[in-house]
C-alpha atoms as a PDB file:
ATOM      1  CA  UNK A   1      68.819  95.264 150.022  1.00  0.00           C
ATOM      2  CA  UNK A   2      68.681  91.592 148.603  1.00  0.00           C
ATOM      3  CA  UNK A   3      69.722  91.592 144.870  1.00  0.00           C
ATOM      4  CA  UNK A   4      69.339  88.537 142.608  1.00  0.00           C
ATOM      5  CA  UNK A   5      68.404  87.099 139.397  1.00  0.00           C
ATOM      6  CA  UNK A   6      64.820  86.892 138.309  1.00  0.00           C
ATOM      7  CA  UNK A   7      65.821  82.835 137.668  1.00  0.00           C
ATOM      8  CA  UNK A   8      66.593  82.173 141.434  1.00  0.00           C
ATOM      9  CA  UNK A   9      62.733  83.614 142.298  1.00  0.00           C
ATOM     10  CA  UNK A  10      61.207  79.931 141.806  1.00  0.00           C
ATOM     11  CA  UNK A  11      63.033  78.510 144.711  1.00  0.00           C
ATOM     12  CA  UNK A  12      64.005  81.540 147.123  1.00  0.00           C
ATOM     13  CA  UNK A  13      60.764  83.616 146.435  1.00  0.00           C
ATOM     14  CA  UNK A  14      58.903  82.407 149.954  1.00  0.00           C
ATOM     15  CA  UNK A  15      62.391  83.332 151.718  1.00  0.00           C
ATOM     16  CA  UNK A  16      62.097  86.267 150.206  1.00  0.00           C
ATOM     17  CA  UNK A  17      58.893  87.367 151.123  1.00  0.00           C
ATOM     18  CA  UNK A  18      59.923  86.422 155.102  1.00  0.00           C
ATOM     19  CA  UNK A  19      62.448  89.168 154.882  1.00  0.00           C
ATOM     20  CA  UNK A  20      60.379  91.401 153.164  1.00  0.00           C
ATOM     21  CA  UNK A  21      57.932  91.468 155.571  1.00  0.00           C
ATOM     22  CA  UNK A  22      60.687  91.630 157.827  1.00  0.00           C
ATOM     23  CA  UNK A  23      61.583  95.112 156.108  1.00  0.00           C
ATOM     24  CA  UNK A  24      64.257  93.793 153.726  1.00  0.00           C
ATOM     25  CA  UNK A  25      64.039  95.026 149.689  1.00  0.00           C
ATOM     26  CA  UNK A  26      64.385  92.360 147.155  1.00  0.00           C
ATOM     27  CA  UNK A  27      65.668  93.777 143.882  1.00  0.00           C
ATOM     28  CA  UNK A  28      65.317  91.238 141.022  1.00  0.00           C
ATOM     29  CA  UNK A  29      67.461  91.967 137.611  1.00  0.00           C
ATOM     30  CA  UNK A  30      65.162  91.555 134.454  1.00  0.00           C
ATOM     31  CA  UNK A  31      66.690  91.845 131.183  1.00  0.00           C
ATOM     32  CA  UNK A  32      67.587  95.011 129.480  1.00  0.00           C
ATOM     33  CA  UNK A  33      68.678  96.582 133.017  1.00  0.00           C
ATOM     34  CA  UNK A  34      65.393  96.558 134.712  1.00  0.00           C
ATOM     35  CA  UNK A  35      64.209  95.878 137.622  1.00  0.00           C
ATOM     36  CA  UNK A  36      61.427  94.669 140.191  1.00  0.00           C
ATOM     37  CA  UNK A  37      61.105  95.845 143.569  1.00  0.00           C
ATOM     38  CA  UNK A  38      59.545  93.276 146.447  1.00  0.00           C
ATOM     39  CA  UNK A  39      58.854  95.867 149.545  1.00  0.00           C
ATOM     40  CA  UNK A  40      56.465  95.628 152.568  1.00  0.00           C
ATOM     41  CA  UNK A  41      53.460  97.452 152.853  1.00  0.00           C
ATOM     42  CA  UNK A  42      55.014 100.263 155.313  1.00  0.00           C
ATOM     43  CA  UNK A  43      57.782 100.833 152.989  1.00  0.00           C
ATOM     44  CA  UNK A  44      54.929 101.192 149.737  1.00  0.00           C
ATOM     45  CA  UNK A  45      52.852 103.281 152.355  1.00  0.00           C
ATOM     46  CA  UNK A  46      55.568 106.111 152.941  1.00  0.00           C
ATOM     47  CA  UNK A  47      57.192 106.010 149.301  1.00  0.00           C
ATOM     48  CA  UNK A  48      52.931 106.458 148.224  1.00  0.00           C
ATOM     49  CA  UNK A  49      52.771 108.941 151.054  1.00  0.00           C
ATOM     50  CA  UNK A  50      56.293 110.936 149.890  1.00  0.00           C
ATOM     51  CA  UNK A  51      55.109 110.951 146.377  1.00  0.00           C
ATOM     52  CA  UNK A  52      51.577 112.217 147.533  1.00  0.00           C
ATOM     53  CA  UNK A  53      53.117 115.209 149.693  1.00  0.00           C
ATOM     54  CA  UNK A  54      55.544 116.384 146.218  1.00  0.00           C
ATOM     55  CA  UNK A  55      52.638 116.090 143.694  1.00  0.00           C
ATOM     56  CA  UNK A  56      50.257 118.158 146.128  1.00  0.00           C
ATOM     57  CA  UNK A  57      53.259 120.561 147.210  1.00  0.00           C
ATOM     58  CA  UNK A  58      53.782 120.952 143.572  1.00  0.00           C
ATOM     59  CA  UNK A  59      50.419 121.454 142.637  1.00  0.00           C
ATOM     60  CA  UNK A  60      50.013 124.478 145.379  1.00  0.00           C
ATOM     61  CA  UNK A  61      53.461 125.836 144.564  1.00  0.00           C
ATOM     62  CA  UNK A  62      54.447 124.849 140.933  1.00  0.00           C
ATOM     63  CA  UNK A  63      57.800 123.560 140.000  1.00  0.00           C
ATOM     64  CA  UNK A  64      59.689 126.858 139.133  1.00  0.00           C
ATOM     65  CA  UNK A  65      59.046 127.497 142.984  1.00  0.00           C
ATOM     66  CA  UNK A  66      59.992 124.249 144.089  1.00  0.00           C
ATOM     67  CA  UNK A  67      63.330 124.178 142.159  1.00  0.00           C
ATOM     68  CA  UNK A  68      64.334 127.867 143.617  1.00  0.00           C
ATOM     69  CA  UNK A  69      63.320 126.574 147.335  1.00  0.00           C
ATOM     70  CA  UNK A  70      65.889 123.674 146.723  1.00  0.00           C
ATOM     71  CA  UNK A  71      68.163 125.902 145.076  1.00  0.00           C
ATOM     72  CA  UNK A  72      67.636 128.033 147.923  1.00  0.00           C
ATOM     73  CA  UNK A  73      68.490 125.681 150.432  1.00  0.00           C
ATOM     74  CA  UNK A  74      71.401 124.485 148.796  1.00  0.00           C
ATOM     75  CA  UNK A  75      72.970 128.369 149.101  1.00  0.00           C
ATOM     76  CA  UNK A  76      71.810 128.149 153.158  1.00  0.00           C
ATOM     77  CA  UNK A  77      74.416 124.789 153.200  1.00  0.00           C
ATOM     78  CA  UNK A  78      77.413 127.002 151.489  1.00  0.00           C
ATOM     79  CA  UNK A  79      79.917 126.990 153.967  1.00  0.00           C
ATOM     80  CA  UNK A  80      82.377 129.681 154.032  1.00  0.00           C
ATOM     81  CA  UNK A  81      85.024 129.630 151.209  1.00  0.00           C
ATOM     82  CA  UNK A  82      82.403 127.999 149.226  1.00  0.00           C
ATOM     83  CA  UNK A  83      83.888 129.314 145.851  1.00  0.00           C
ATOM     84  CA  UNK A  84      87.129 128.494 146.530  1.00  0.00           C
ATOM     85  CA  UNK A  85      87.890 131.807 146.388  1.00  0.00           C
ATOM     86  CA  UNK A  86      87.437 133.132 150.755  1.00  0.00           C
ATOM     87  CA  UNK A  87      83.592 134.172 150.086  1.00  0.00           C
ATOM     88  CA  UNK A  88      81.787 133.543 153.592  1.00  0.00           C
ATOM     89  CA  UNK A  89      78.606 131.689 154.091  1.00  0.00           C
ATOM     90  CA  UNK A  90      75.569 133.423 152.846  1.00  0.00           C
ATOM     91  CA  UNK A  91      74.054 134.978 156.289  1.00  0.00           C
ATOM     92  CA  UNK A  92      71.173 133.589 157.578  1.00  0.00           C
ATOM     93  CA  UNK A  93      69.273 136.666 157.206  1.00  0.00           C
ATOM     94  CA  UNK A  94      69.286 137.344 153.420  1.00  0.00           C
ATOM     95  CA  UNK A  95      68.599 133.705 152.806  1.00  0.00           C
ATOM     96  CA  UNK A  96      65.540 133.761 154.915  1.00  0.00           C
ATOM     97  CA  UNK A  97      64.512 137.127 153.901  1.00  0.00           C
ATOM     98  CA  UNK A  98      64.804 135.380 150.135  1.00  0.00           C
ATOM     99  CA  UNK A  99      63.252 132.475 151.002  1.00  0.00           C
ATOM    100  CA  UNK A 100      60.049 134.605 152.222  1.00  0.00           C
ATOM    101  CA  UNK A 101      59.908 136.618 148.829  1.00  0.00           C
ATOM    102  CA  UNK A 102      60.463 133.570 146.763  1.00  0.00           C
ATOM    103  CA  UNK A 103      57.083 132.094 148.417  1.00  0.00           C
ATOM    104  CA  UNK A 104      54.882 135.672 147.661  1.00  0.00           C
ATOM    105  CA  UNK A 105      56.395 136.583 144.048  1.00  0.00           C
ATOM    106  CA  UNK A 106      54.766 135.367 141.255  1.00  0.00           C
ATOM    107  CA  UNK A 107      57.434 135.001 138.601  1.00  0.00           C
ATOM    108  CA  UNK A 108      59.907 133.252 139.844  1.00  0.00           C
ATOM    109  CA  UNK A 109      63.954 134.308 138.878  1.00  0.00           C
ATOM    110  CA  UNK A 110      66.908 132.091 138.561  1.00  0.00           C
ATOM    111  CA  UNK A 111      69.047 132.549 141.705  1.00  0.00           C
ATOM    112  CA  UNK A 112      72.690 132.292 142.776  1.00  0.00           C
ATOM    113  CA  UNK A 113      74.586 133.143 145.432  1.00  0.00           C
ATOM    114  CA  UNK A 114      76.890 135.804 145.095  1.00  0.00           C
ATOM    115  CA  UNK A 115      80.672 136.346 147.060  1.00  0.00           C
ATOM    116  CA  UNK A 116      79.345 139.977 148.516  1.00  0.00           C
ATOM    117  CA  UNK A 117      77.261 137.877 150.768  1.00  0.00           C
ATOM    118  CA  UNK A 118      74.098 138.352 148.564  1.00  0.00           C
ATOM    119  CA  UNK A 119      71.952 136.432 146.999  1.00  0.00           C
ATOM    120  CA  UNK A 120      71.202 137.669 143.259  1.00  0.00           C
ATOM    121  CA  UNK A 121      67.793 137.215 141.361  1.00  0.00           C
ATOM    122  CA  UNK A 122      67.801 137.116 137.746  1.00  0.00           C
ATOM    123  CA  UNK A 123      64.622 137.273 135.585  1.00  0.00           C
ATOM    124  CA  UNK A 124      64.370 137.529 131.739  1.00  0.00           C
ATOM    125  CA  UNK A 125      61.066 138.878 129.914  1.00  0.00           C
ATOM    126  CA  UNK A 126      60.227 137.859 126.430  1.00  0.00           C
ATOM    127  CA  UNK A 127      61.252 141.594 125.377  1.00  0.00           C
ATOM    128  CA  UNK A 128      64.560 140.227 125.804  1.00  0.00           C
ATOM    129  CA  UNK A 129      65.152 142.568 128.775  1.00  0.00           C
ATOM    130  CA  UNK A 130      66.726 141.846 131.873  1.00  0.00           C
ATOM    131  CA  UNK A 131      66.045 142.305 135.796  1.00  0.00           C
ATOM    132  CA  UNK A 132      68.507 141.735 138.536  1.00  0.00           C
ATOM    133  CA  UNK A 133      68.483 141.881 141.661  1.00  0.00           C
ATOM    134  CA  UNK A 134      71.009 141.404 144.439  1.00  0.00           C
ATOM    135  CA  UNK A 135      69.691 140.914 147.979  1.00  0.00           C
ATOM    136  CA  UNK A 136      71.655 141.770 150.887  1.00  0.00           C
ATOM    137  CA  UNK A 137      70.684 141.941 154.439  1.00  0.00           C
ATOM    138  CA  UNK A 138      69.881 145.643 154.819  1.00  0.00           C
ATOM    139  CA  UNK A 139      69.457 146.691 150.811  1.00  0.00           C
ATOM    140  CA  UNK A 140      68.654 145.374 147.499  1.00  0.00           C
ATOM    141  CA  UNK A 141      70.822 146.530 144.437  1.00  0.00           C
ATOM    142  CA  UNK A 142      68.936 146.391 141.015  1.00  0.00           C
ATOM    143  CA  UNK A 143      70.524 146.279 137.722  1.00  0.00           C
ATOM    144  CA  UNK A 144      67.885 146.543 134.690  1.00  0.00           C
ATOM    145  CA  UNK A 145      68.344 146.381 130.791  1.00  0.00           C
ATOM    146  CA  UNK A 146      65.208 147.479 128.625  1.00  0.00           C
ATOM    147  CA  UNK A 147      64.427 146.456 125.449  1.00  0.00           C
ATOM    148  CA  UNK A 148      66.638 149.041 123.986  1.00  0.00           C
ATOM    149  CA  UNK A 149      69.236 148.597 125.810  1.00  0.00           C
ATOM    150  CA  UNK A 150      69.037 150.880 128.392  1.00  0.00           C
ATOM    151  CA  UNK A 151      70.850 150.142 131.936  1.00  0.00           C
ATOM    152  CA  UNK A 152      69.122 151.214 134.919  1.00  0.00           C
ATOM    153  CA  UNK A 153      71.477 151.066 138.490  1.00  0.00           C
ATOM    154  CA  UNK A 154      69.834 151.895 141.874  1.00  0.00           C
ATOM    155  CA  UNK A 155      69.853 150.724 145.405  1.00  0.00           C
ATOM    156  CA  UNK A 156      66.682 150.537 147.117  1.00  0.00           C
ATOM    157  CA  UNK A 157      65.644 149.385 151.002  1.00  0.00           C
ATOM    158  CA  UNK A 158      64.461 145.531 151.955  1.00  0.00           C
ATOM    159  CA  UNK A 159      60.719 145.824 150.834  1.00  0.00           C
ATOM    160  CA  UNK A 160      58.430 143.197 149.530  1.00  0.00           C
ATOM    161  CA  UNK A 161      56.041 145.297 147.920  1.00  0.00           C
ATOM    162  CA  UNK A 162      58.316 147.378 146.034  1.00  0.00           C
ATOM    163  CA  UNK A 163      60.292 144.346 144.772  1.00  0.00           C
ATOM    164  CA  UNK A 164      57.228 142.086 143.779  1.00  0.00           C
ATOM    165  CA  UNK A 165      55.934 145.629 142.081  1.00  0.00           C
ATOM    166  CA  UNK A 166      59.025 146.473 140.123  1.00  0.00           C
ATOM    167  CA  UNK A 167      58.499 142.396 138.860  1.00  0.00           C
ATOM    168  CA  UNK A 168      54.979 142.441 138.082  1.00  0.00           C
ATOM    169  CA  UNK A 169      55.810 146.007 136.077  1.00  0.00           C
ATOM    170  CA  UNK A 170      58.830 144.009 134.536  1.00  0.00           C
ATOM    171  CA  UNK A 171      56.572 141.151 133.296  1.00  0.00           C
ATOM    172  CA  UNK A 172      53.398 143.139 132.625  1.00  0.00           C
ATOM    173  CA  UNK A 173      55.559 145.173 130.400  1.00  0.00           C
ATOM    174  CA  UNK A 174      55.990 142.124 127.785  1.00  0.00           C
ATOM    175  CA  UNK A 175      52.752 141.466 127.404  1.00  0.00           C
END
């Protein structure tokens, strides 16, 4: 990348464009820290193309999904010890097992990765109550608070229509 100041465009501007088309980027200050841009038209085709793909993968997906899928694959990079405190990486397993009922559930929960080599899912309803659960590779452990403050603790088996039930009975339950 070429930086310079929008005063030396006048004379260097036809150099400029040579190395442009030669895939260079001219960046050119402008006052009150701004900036133009001088790229080719394969460099403006992909960043058009890029921006095309997110807008139309957000559009099919929303951005509470998108957010937990990059959130997601941040956990899948954890290596072990990632908490500083001797947790091992998150198996592969649980993270595509999440990954798979992140993409079919409707409401989507905050997530975080957890040092019992889970991955916990957190929703909140606007009853203030509270859903949790905690995915491992051959269980799920839920933790639920009602609106009166009732705690509910069970373990139940990896299945994706029991889990996206128990949600949609969470949520339908505020409304």
């Amino acid at each position: 990348m070429i930086a310079v100041k929008s005063m030396d465009v006048r004379d260097n501007f036809k150099s400029w464009c040579g190395q442009v088309t030669d895939g260079e980027i001219v960046q050119i200050a402008r006052p009150g820290n701004s900036f133009v841009y001088l790229i080719n038209q394969e460099t403006y085709e992909k960043l058009t193309m890029e921006r095309r793909a997110y807008a139309y993968t957000t559009y099919l997906f929303g951005t509470d999904k998108i957010t937990n899928l990059k959130r997601l694959s941040e956990i899948e990079n954890l290596s072990d010890n990632w908490n500083d405190n001797g947790a091992s990486k998150i198996p592969a397993g649980v993270v595509k097992y999440v990954r798979k009922l992140l993409m079919g559930i409707e409401f989507q929960p905050e997530i975080f990765p957890t040092a019992c080599d889970a991955i916990q899912l957190e929703w909140g309803n606007n009853l203030d109550e509270y859903l949790e659960m905690e995915i491992l590779e051959d269980s799920v452990n839920v933790f639920q608070i009602d609106s009166e403050g009732n705690e509910i603790q069970k373990t139940i088996g990896i299945d994706d229509g029991k889990i996206k039930e128990m949600v949609r009975n969470f949520y339908d339950r505020a409304v």
